[in-house]
C-alpha atoms as a PDB file:
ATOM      1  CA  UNK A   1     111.478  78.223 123.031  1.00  0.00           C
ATOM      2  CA  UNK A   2     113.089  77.127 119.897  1.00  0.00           C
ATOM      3  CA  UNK A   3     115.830  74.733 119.874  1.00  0.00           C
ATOM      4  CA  UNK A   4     118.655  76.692 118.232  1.00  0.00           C
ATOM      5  CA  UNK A   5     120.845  73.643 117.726  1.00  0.00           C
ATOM      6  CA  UNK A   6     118.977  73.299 114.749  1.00  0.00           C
ATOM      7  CA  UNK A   7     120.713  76.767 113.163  1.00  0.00           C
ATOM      8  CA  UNK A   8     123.641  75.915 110.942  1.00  0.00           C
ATOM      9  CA  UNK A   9     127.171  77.080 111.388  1.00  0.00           C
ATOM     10  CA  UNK A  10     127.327  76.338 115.258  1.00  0.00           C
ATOM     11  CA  UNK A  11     124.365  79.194 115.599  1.00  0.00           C
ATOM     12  CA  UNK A  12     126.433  81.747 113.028  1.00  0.00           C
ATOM     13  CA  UNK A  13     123.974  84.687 113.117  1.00  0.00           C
ATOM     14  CA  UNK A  14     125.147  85.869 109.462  1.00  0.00           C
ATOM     15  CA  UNK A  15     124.601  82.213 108.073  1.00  0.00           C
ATOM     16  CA  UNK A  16     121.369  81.579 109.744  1.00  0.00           C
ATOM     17  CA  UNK A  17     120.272  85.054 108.442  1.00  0.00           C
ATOM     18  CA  UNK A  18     121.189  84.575 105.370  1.00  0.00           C
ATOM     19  CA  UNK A  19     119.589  81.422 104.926  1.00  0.00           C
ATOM     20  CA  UNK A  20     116.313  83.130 106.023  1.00  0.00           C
ATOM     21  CA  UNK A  21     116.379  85.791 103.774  1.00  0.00           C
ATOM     22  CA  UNK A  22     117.055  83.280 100.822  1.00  0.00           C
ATOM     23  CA  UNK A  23     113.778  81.456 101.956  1.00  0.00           C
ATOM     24  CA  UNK A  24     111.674  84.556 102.362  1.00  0.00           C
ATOM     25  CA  UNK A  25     113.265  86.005  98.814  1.00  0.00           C
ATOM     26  CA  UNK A  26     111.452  82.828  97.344  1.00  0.00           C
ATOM     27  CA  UNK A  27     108.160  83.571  99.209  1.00  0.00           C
ATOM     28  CA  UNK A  28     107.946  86.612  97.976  1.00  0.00           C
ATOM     29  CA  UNK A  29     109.277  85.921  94.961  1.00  0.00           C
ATOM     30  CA  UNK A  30     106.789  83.194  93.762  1.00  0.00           C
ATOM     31  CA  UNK A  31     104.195  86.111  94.607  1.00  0.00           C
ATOM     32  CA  UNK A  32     105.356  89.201  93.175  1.00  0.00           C
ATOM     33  CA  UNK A  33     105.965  87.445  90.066  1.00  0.00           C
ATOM     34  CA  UNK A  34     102.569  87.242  88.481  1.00  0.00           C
ATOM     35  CA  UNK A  35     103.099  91.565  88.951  1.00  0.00           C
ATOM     36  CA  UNK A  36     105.731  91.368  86.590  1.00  0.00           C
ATOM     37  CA  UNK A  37     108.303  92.177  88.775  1.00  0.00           C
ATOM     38  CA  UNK A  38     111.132  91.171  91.226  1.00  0.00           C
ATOM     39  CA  UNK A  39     111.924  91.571  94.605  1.00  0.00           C
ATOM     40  CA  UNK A  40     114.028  94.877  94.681  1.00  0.00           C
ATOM     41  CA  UNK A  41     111.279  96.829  91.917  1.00  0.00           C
ATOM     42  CA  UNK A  42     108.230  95.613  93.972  1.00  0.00           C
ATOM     43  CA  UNK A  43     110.172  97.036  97.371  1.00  0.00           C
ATOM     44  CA  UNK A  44     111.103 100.358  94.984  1.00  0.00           C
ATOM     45  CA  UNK A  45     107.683 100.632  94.259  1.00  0.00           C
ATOM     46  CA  UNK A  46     106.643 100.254  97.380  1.00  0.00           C
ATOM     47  CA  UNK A  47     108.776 102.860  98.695  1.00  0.00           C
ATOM     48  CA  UNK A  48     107.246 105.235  96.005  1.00  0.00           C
ATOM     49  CA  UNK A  49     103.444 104.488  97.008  1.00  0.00           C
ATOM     50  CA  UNK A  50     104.498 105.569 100.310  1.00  0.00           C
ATOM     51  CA  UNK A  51     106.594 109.036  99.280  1.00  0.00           C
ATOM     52  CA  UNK A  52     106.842 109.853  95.458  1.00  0.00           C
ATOM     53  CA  UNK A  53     109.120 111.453  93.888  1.00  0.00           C
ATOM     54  CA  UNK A  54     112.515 110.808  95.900  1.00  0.00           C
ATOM     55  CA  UNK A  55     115.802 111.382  94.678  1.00  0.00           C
ATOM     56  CA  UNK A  56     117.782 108.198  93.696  1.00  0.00           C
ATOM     57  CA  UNK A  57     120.296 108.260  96.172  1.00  0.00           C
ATOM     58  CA  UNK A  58     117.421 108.638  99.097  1.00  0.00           C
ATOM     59  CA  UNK A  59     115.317 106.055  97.410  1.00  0.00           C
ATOM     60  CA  UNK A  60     118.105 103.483  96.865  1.00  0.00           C
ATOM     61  CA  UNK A  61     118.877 103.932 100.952  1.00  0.00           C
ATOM     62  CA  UNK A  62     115.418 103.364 101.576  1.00  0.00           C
ATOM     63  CA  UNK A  63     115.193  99.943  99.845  1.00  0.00           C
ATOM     64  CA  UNK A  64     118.458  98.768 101.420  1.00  0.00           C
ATOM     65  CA  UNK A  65     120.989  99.076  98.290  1.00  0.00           C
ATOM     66  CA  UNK A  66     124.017 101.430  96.874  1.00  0.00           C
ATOM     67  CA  UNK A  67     123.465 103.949  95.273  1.00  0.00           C
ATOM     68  CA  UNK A  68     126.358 102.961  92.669  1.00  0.00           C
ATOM     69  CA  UNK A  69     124.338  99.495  91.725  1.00  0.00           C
ATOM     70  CA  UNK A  70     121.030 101.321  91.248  1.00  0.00           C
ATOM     71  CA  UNK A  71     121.035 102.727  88.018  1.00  0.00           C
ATOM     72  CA  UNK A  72     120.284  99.632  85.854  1.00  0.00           C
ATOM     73  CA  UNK A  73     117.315  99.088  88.373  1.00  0.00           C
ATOM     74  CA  UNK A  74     115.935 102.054  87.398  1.00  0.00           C
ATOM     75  CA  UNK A  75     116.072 101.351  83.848  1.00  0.00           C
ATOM     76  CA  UNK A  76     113.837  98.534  83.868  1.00  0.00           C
ATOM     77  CA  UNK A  77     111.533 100.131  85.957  1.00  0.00           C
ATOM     78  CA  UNK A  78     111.670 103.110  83.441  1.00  0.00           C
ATOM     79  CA  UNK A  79     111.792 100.514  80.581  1.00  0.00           C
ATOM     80  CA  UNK A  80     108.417  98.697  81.814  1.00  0.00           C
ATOM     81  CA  UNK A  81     106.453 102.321  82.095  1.00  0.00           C
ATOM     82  CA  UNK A  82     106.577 102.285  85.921  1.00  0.00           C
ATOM     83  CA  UNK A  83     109.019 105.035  86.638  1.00  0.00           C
ATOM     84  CA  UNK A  84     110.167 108.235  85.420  1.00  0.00           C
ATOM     85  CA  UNK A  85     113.218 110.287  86.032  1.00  0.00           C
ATOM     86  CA  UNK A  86     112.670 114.151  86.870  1.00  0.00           C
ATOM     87  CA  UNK A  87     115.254 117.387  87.337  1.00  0.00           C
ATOM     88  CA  UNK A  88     114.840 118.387  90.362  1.00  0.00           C
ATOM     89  CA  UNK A  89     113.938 121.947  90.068  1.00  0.00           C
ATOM     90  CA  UNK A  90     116.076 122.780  92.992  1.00  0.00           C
ATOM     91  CA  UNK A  91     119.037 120.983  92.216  1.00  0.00           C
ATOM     92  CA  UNK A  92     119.944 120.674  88.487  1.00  0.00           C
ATOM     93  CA  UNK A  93     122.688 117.930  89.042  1.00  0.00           C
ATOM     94  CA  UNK A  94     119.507 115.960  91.189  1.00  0.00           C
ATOM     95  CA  UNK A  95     117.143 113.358  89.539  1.00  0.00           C
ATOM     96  CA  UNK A  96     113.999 112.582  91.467  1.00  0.00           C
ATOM     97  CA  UNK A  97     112.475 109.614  91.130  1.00  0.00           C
ATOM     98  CA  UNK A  98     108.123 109.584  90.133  1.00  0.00           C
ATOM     99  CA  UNK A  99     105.601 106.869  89.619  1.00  0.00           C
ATOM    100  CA  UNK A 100     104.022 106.656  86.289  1.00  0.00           C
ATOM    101  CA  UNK A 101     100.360 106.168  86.432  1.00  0.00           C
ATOM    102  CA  UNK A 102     100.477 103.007  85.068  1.00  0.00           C
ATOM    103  CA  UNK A 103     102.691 102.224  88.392  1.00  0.00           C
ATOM    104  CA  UNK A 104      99.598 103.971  90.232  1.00  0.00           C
ATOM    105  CA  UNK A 105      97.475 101.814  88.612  1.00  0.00           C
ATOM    106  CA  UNK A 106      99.018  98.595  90.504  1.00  0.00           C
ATOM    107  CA  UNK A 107      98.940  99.906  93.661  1.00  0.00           C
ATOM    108  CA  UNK A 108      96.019  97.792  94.912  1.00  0.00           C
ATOM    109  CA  UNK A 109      97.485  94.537  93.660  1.00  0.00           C
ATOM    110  CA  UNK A 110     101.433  95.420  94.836  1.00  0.00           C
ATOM    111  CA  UNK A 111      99.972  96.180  98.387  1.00  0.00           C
ATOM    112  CA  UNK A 112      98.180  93.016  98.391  1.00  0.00           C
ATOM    113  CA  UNK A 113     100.584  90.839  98.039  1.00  0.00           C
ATOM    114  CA  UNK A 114     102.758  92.279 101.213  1.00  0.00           C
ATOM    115  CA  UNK A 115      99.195  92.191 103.087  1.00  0.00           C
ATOM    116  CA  UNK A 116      98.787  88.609 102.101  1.00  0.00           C
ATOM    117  CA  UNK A 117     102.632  87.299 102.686  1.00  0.00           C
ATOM    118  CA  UNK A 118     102.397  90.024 105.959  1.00  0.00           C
ATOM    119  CA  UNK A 119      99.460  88.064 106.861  1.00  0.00           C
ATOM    120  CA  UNK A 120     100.666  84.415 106.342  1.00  0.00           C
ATOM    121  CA  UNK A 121     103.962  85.156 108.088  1.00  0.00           C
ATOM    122  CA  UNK A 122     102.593  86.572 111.160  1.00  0.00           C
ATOM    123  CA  UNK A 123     100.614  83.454 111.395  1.00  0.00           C
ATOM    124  CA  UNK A 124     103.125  81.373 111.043  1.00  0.00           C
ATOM    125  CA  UNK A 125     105.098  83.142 114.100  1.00  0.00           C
ATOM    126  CA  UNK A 126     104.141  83.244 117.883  1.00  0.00           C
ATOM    127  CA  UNK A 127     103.402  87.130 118.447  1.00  0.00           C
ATOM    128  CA  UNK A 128     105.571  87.504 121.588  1.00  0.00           C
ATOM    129  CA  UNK A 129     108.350  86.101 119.260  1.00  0.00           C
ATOM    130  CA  UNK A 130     107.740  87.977 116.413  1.00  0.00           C
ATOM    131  CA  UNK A 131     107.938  91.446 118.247  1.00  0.00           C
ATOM    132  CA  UNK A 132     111.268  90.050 120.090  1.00  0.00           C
ATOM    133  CA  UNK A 133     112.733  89.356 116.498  1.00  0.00           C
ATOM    134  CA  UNK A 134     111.758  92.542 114.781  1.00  0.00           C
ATOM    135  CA  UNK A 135     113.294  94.310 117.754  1.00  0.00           C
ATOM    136  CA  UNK A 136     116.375  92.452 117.327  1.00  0.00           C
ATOM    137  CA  UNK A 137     116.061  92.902 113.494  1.00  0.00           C
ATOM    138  CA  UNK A 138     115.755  96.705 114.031  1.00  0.00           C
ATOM    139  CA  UNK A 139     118.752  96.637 115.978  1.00  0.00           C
ATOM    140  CA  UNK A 140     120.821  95.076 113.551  1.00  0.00           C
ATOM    141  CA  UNK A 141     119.913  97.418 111.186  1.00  0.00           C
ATOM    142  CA  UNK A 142     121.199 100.169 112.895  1.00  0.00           C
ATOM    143  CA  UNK A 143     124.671  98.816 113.659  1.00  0.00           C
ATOM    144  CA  UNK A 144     127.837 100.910 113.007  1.00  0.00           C
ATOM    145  CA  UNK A 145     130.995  99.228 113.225  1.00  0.00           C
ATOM    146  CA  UNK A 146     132.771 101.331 115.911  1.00  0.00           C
END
């Protein structure tokens, strides 16, 4: 059992979250790096290995981030060859969101690095409490204020 008097802010779950994050942001930082890339374009990218060519709106939801904020992500993605913006044939006001090849290209080495940090973490974590906290992470993702 851990000892939570060691969280900060009397236990605050926002503080002690966002303390984590900051830490893991680094992790994966100091890794993703050498790719050429930061956190949010390596989680974009991600997203598009798994479903290509998603509208901006939809993609920007799937990485966690407004829509309004996304555009100049986009632009360096399109700047460094690794994205292109499409009509969508079925909606002329819609752009869709592709992977260049050169984006295809780095698929192998962008999916290692989450298999590697993946790897590290889970080692790092007792399993029973690892499943407890990504249940509890899942559920916080899913609030609504009332």
């Amino acid at each position: 059992m851990t000892d939570s008097s060691q969280l900060r802010f009397d236990g605050s779950l926002w503080c002690n979250l966002d303390i984590a994050l900051r830490n893991l942001d680094q992790i994966y930082g100091q890794s993703i790096t050498p790719l050429g890339l930061n956190i949010i374009e390596w989680y974009i990218l991600r997203a598009l290995l798994e479903e290509d060519s998603r509208h901006a709106s939809e993609l920007a939801r799937s990485v966690g981030r407004a829509a309004t904020s996304f555009t100049p992500i986009l632009d360096k993605l399109q700047e460094k060859g690794l994205i292109e913006r499409k009509a969508d044939p079925s909606d002329r006001r819609a752009v869709r969101i592709t992977l260049t090849d050169k984006a295809r290209q780095q698929k192998r080495a962008i999916t290692e690095v989450a298999n590697r940090i993946e790897k590290w973490l889970n080692g790092t974590i007792d399993k029973g409490e690892l499943d407890t906290f990504l249940r509890v992470l899942l559920h916080l993702q899913n609030l609504q204020l009332a």
